[in-house]
N, C-alpha and C. Protein backbone atom coordinates (compact mmCIF):
# COMPACT_ATOMS: atom_id res chain seq x y z
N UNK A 1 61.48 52.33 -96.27
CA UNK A 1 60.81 51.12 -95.79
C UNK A 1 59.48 50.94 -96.48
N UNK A 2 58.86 51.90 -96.69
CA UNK A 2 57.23 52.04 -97.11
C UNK A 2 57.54 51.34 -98.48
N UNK A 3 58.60 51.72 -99.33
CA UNK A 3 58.71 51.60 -100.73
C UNK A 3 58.73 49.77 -101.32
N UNK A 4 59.18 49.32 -99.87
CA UNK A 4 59.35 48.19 -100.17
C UNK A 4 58.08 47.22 -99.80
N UNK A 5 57.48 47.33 -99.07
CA UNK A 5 56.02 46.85 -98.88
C UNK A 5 55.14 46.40 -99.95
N UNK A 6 54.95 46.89 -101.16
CA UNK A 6 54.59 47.09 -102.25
C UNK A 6 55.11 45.62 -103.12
N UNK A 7 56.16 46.12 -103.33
CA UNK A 7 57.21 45.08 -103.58
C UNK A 7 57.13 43.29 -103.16
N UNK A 8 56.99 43.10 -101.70
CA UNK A 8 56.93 42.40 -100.98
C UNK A 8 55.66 41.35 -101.33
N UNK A 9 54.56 42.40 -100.92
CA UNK A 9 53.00 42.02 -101.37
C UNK A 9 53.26 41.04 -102.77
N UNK A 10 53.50 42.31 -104.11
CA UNK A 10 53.57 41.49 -105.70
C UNK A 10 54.01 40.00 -105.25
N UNK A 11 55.22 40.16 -104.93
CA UNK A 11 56.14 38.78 -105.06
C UNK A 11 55.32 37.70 -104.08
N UNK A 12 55.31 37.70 -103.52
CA UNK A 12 53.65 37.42 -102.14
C UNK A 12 52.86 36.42 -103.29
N UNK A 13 52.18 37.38 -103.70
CA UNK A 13 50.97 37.23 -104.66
C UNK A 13 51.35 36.28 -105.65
N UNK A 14 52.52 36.61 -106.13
CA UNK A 14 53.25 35.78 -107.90
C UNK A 14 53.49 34.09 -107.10
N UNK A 15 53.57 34.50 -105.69
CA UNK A 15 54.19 33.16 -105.41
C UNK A 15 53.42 32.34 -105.23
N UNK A 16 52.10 33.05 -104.74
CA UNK A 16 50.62 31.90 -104.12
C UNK A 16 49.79 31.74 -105.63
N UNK A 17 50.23 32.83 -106.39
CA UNK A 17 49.47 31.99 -107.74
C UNK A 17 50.25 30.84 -108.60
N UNK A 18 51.82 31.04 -108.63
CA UNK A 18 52.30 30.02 -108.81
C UNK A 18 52.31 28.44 -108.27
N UNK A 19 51.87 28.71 -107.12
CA UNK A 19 51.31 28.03 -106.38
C UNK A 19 50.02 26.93 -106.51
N UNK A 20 49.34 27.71 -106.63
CA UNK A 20 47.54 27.27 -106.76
C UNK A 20 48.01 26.99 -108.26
N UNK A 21 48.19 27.58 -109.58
CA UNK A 21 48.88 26.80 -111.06
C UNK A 21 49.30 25.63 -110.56
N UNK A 22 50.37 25.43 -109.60
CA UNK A 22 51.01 24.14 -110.00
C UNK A 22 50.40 23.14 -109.14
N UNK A 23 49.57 23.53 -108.25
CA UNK A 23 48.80 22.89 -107.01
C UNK A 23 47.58 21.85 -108.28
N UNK A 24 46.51 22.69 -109.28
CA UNK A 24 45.60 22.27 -109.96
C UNK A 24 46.27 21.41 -111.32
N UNK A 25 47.32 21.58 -111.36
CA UNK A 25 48.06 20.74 -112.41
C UNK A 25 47.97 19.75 -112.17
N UNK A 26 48.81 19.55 -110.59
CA UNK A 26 49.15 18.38 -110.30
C UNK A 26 47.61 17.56 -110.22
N UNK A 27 46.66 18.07 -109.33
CA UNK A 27 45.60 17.43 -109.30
C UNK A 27 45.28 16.86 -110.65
N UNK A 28 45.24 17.89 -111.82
CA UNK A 28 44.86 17.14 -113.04
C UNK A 28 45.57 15.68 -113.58
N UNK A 29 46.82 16.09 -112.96
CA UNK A 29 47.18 14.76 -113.80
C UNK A 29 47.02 13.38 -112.76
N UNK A 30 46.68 13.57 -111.51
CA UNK A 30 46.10 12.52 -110.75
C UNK A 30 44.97 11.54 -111.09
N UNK A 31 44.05 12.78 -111.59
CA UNK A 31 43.02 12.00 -112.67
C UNK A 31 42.98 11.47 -113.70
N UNK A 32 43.42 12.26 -114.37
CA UNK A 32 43.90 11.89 -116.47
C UNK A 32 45.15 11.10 -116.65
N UNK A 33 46.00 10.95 -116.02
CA UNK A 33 47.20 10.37 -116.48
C UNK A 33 47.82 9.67 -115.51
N UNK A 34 47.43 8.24 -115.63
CA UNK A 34 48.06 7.67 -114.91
C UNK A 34 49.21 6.86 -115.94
N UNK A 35 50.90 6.86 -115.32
CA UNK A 35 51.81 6.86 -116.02
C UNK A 35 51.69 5.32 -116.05
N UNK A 36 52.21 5.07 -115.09
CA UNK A 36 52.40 3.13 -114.93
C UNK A 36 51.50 2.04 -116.12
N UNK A 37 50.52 2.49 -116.03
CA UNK A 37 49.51 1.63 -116.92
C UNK A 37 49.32 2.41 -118.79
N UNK A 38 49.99 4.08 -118.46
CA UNK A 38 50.68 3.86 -119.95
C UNK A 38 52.11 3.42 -120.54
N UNK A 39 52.62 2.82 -119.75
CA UNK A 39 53.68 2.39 -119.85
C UNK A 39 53.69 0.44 -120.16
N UNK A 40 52.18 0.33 -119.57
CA UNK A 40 51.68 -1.24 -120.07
C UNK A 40 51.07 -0.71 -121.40
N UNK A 41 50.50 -0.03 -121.30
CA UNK A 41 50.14 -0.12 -122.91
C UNK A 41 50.76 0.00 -124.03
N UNK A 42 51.66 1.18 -123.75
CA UNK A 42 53.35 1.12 -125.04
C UNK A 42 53.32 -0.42 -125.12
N UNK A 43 54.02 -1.11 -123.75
CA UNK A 43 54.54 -2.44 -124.12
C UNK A 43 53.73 -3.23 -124.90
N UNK A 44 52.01 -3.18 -124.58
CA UNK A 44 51.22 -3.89 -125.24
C UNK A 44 51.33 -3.65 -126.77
N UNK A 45 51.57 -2.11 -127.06
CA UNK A 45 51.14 -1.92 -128.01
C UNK A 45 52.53 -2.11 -129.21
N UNK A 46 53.73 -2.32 -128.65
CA UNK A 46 54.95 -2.67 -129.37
C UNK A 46 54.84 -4.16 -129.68
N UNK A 47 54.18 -4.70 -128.60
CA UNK A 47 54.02 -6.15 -129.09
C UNK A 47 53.08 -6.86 -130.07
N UNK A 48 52.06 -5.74 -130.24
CA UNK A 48 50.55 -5.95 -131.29
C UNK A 48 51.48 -5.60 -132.33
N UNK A 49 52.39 -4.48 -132.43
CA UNK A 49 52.79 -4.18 -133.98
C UNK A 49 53.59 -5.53 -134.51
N UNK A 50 54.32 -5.78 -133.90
CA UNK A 50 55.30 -7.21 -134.41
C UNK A 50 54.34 -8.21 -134.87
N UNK A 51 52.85 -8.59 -133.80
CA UNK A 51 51.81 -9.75 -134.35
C UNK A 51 51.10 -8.96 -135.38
N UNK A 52 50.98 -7.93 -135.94
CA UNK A 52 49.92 -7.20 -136.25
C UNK A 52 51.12 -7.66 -138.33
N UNK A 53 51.69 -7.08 -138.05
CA UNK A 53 52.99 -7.20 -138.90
C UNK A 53 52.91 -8.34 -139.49
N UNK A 54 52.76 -9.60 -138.91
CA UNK A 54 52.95 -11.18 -139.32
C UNK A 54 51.36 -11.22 -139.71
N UNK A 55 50.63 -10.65 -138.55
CA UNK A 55 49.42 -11.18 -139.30
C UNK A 55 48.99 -10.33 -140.55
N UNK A 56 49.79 -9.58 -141.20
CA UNK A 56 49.02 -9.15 -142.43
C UNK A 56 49.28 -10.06 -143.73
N UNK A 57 50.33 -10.93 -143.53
CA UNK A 57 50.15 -12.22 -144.92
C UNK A 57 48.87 -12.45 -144.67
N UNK A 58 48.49 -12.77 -143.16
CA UNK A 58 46.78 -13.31 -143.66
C UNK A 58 45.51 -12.54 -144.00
N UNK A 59 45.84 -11.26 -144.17
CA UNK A 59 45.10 -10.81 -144.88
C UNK A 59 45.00 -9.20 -143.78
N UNK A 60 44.21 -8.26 -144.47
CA UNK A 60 43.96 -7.13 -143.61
C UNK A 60 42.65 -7.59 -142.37
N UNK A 61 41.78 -9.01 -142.00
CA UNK A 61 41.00 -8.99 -141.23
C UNK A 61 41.87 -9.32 -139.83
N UNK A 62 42.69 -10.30 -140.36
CA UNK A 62 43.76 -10.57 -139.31
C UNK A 62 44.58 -9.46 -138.69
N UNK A 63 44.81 -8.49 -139.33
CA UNK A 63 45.45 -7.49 -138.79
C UNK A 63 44.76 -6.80 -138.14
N UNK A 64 43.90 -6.89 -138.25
CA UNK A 64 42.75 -5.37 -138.08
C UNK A 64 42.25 -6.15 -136.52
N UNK A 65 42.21 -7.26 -136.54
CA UNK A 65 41.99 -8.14 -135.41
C UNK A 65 43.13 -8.24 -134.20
N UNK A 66 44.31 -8.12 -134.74
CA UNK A 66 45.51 -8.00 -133.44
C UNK A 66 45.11 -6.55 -132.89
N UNK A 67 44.88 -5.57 -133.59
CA UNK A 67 44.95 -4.09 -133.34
C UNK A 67 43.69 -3.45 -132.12
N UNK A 68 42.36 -5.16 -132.14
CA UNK A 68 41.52 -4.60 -131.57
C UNK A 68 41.94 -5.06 -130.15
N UNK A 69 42.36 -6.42 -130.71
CA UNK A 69 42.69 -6.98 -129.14
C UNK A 69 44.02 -6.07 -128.44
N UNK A 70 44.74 -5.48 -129.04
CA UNK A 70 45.03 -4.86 -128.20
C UNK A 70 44.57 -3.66 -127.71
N UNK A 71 43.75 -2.78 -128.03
CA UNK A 71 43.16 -1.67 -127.83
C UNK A 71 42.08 -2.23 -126.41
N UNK A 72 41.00 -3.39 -126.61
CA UNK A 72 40.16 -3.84 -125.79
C UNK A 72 41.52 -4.50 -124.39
N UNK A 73 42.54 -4.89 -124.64
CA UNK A 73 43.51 -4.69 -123.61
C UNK A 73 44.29 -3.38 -122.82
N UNK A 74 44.58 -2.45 -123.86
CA UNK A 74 44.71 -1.29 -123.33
C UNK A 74 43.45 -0.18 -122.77
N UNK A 75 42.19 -0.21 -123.08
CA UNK A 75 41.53 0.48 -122.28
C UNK A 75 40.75 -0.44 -120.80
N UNK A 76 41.63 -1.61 -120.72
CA UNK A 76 41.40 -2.15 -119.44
C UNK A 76 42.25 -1.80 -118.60
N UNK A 77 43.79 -2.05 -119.49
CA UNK A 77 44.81 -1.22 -118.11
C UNK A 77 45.01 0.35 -118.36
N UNK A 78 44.58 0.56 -119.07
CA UNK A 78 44.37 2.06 -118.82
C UNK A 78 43.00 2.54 -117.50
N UNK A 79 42.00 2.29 -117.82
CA UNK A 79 40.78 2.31 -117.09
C UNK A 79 41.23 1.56 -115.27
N UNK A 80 41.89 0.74 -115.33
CA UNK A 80 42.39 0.55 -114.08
C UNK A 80 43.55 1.26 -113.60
N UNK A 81 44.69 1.66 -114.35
CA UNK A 81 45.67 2.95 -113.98
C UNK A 81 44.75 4.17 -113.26
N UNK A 82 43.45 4.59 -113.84
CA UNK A 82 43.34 5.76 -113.60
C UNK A 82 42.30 5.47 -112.09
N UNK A 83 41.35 4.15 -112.14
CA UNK A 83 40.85 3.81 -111.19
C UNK A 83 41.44 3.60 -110.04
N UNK A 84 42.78 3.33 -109.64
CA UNK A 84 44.20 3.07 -108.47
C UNK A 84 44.80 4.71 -108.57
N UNK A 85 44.85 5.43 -109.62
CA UNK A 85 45.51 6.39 -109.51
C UNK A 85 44.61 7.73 -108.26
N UNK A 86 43.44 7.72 -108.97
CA UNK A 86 42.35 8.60 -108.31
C UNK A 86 41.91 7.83 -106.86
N UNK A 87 42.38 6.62 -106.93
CA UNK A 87 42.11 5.95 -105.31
C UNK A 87 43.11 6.58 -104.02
N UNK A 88 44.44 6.09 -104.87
CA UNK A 88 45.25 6.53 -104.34
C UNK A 88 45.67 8.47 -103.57
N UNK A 89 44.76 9.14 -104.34
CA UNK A 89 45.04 10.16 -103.90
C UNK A 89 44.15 11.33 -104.13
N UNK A 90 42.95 10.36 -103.94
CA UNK A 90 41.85 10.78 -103.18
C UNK A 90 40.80 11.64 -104.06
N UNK A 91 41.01 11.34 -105.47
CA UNK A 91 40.33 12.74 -106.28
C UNK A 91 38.79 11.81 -107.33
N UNK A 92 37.84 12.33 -107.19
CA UNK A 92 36.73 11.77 -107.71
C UNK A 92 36.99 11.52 -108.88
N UNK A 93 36.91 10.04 -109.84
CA UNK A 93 36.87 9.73 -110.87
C UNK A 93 35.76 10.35 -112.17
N UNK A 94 34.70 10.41 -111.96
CA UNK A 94 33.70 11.03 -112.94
C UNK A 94 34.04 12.41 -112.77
N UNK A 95 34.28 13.29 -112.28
CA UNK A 95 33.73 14.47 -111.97
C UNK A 95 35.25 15.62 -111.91
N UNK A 96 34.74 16.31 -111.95
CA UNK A 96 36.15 17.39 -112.26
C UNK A 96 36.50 17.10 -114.03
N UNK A 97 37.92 17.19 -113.01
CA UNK A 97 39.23 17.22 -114.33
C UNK A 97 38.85 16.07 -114.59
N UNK A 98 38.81 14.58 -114.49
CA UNK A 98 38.99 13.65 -115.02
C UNK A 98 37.98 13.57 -116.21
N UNK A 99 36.77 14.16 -115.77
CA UNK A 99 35.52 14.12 -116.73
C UNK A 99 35.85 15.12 -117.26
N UNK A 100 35.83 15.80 -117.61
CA UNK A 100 36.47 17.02 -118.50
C UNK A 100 37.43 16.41 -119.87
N UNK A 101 38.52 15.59 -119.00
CA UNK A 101 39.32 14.83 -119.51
C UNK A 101 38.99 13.84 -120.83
N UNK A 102 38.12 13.21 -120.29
CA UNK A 102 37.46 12.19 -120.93
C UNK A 102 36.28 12.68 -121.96
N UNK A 103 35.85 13.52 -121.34
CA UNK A 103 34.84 14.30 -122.35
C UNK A 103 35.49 15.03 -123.64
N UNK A 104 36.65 15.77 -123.65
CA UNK A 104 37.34 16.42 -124.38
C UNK A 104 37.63 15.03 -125.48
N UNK A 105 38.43 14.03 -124.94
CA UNK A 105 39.02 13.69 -125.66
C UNK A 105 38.15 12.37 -126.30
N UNK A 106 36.59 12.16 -126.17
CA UNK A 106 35.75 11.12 -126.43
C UNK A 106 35.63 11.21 -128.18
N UNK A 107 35.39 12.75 -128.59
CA UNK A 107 34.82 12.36 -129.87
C UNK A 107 35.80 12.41 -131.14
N UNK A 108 36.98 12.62 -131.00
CA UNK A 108 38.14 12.14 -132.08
C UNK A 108 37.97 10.43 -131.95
N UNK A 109 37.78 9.98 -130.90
CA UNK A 109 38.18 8.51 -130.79
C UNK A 109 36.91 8.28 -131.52
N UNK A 110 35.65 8.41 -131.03
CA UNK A 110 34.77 7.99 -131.64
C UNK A 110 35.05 8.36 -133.46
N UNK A 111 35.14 9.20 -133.85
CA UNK A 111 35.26 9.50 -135.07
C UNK A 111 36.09 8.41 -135.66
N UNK A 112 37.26 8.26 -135.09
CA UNK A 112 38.04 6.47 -135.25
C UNK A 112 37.39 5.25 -135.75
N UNK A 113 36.71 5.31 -134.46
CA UNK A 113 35.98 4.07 -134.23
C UNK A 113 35.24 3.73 -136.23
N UNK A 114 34.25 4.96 -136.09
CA UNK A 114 33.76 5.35 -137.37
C UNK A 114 34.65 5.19 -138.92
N UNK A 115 35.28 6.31 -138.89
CA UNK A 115 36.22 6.03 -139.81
C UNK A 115 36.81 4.10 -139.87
N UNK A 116 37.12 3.52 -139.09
CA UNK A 116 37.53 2.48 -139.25
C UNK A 116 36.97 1.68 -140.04
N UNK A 117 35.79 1.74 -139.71
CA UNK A 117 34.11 1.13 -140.06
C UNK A 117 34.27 0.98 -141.68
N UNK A 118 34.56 2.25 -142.26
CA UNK A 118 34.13 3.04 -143.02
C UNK A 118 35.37 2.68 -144.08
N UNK A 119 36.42 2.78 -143.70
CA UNK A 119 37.95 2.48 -144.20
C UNK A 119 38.02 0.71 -144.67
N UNK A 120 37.55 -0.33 -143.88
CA UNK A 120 37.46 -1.30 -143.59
C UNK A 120 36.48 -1.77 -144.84
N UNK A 121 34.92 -1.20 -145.51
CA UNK A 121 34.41 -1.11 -146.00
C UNK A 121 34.78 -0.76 -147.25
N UNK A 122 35.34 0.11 -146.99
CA UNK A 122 35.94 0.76 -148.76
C UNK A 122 37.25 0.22 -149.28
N UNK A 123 37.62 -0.72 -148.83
CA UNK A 123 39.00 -2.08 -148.76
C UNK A 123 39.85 -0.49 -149.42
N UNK A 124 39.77 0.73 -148.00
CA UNK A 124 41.16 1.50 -148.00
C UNK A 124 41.81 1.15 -146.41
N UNK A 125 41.61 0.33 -145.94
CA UNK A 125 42.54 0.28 -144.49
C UNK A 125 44.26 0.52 -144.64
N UNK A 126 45.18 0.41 -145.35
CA UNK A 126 45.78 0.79 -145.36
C UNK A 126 46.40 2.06 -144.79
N UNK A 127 45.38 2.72 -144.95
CA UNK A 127 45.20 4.46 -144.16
C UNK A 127 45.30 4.10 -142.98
N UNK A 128 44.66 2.94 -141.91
CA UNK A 128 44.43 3.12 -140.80
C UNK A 128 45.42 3.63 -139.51
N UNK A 129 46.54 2.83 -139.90
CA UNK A 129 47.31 3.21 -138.93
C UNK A 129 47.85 5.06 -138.59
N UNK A 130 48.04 5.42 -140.16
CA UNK A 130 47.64 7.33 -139.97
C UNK A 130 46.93 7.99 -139.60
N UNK A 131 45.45 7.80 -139.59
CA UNK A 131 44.28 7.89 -139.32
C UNK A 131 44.06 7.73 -138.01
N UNK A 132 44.11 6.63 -137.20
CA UNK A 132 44.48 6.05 -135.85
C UNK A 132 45.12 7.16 -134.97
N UNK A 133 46.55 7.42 -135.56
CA UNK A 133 47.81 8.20 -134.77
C UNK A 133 47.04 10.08 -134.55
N UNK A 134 46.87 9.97 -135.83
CA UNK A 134 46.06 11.54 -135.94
C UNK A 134 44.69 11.53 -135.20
N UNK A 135 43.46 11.07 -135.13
CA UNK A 135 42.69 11.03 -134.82
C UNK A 135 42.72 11.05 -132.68
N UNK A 136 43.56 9.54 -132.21
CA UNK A 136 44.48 9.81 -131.31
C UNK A 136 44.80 11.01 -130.28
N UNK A 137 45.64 11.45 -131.07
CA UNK A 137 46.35 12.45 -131.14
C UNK A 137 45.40 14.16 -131.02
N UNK A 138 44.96 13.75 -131.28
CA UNK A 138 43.82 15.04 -131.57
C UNK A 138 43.46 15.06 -130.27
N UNK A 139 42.85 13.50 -129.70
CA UNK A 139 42.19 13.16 -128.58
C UNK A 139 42.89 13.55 -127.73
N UNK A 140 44.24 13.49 -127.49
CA UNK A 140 44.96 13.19 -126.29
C UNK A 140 45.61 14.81 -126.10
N UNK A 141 45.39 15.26 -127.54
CA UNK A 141 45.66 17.30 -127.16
C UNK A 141 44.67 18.04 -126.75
N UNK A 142 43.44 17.86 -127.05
CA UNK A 142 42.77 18.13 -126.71
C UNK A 142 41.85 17.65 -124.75
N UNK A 143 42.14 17.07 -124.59
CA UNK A 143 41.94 16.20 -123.43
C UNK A 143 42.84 16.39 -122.57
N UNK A 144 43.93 16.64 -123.28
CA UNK A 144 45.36 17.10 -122.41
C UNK A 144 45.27 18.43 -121.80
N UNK A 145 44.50 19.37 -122.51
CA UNK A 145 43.97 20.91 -122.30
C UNK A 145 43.61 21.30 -120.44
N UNK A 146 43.05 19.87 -120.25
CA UNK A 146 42.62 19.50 -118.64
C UNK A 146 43.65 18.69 -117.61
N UNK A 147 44.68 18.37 -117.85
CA UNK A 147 45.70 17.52 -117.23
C UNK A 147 47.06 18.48 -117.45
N UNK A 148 48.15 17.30 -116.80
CA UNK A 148 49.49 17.97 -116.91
C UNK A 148 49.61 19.15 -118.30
N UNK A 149 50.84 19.56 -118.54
CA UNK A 149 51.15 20.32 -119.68
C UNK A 149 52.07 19.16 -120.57
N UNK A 150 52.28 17.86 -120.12
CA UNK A 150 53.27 17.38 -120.74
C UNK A 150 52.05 16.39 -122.06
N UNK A 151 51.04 16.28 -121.45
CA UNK A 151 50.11 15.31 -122.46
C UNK A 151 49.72 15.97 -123.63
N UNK A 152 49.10 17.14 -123.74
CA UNK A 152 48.89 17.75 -125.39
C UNK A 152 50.36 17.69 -125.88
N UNK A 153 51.47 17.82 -125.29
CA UNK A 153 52.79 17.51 -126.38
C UNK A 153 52.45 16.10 -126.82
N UNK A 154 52.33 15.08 -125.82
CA UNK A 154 52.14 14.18 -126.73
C UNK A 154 51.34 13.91 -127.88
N UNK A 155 50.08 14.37 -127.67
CA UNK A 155 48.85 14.61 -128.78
C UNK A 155 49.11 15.27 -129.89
N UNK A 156 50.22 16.15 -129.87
CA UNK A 156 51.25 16.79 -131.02
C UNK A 156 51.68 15.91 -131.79
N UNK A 157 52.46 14.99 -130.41
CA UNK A 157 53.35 14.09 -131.33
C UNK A 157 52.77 12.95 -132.36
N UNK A 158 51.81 12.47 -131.79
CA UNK A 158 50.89 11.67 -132.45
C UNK A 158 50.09 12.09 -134.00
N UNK A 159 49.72 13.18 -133.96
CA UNK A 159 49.43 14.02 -134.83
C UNK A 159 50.51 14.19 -136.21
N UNK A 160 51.60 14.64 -135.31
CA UNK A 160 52.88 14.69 -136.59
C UNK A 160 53.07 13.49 -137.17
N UNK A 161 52.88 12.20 -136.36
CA UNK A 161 53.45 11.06 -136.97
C UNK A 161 52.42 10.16 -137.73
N UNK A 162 50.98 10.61 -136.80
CA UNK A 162 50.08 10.53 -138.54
C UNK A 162 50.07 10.75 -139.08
N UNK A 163 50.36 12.05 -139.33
CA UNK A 163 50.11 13.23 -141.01
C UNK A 163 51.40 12.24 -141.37
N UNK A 164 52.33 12.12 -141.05
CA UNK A 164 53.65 11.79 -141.77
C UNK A 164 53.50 10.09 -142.09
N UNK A 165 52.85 9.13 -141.49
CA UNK A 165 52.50 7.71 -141.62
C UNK A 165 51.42 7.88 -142.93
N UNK A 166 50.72 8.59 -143.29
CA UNK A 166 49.78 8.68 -144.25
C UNK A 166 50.48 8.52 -145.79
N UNK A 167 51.55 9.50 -145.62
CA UNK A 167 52.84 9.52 -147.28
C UNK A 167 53.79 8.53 -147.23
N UNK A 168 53.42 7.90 -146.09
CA UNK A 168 54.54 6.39 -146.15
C UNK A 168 53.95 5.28 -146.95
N UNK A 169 55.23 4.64 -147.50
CA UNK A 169 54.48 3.13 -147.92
C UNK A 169 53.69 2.50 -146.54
N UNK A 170 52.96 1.43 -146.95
CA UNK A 170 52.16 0.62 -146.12
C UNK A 170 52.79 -0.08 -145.39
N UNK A 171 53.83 -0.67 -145.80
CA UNK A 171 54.67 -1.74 -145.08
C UNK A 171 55.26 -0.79 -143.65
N UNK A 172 55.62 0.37 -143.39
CA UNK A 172 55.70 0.87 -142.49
C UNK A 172 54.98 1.44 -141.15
N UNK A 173 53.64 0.93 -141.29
CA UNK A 173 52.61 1.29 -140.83
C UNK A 173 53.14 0.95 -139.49
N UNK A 174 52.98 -0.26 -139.47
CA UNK A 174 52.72 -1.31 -138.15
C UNK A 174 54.24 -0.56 -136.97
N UNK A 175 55.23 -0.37 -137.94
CA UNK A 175 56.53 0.49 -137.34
C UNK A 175 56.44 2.15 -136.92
N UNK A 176 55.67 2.63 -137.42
CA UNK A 176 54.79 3.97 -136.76
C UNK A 176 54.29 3.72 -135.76
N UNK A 177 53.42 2.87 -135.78
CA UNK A 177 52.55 2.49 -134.53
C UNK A 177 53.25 1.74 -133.40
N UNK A 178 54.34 0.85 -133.59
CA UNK A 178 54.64 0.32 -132.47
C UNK A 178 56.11 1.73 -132.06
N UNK A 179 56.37 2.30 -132.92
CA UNK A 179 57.16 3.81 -132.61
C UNK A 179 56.03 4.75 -131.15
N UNK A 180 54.70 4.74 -132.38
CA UNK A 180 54.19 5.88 -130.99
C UNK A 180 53.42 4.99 -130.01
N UNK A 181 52.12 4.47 -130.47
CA UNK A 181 51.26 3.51 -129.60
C UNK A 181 52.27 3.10 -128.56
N UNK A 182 53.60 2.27 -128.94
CA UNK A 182 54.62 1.33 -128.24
C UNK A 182 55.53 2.68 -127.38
N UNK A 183 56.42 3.36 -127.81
CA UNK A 183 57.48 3.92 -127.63
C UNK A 183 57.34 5.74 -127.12
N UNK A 184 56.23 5.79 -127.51
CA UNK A 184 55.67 7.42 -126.93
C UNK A 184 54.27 6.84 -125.91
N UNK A 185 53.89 6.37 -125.60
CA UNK A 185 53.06 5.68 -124.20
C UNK A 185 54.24 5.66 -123.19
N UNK A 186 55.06 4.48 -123.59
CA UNK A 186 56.62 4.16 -122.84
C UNK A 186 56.77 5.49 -121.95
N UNK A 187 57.56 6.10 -122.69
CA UNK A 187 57.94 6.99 -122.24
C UNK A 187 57.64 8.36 -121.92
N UNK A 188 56.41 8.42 -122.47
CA UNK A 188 55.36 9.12 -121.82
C UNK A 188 55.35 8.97 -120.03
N UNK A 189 54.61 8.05 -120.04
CA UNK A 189 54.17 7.42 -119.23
C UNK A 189 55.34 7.04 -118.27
N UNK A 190 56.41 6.79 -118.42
CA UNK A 190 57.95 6.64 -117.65
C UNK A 190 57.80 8.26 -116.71
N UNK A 191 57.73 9.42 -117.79
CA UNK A 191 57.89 10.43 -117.10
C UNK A 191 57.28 10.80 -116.44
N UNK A 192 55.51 10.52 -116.09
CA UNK A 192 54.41 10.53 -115.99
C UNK A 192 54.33 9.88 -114.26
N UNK A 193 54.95 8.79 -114.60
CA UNK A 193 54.85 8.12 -113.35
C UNK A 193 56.35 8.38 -112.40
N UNK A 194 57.16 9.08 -112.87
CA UNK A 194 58.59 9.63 -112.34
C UNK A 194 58.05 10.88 -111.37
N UNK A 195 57.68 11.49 -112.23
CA UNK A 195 57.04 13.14 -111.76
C UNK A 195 55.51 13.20 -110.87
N UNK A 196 54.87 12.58 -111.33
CA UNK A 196 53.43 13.00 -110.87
C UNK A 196 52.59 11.98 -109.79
N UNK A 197 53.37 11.06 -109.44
CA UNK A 197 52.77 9.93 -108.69
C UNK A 197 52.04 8.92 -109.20
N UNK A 198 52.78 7.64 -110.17
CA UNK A 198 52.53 6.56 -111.28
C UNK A 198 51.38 6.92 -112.28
């Protein structure tokens, strides 16, 4: 009888830490990832590639112009996903995981922002959409470090499909991007809001 006590306790223990792991997960992704509103942004962002696409006969300002309006659209329904998400279930928006979140993943984007500047200037935009996915991507693995386990995969994925959008012709750009921006948000975000509460 004594021998098994021992026994009992471990498994005890393995179970309340498995526990408290999957207990702080979930919290993380209450904050950082709200699915529903990345699942508006895929859509947004499948639909910028098709205008983004037409608008490059008129030149790279026109393009570069669909790409903002949708970005200044997606960090509105993004920023409101996470504002309903953390309402909904009760977890402070600035503070914790969410800021952690956001902090991690601020200065790849900014570096974007920059690079764009900079790309835009040196009439190499062409790069952008690789640049974008990778940079991204960086953001969203790193940032992911604080949320579910399923978001740095995505920040992977983004990553791979920049490095790989960079050795593509140009004409494929806009089809990378409405692939991940459009189609890895989607379904990201499908699973996101299946599993973790929208």
């Amino acid at each position: 009888m004594a021998s098994r006590d021992p026994v009992a306790l471990h498994e005890r223990a393995a179970d309340n830490l498995r526990f408290i792991r999957e207990t702080m997960e979930r919290a993380g992704s209450f904050t950082a990832v709200p699915g529903v509103s990345g699942m508006v942004m895929g859509g947004a962002a499948a639909a910028a590639a098709w205008f983004a696409h037409v608008a490059r006969a008129a030149g790279i300002g026109a393009w570069l112009r669909v790409w903002l309006i949708c970005l200044c659209f997606s960090l509105v329904a993004g920023a409101i996903g996470l504002a309903l998400k953390a309402r909904r279930f009760g977890v402070p928006l600035f503070s914790g995981v969410g800021r952690k979140f956001a902090l991690s993943m601020a200065p790849p984007l900014v570096v974007g922002a920059v690079l764009t500047l900079a790309l835009m200037r040196w009439g190499v935009a062409d790069s952008l959409p690789g640049v974008w996915m990778l940079l991204y991507g960086a953001g969203v693995a790193t940032g992911g470090a604080f949320s579910i386990r399923l978001i740095p995969v995505l920040g992977v994925l983004f990553m791979i499909a920049g490095a790989v959008t960079l050795f593509l012709p140009v004409w494929v750009g806009d089809y990378m991007m409405a692939a991940t921006f459009g189609g890895l948000h989607i379904v990201f975000g499908w699973i996101v809001a299946r599993r973790y509460g929208g």
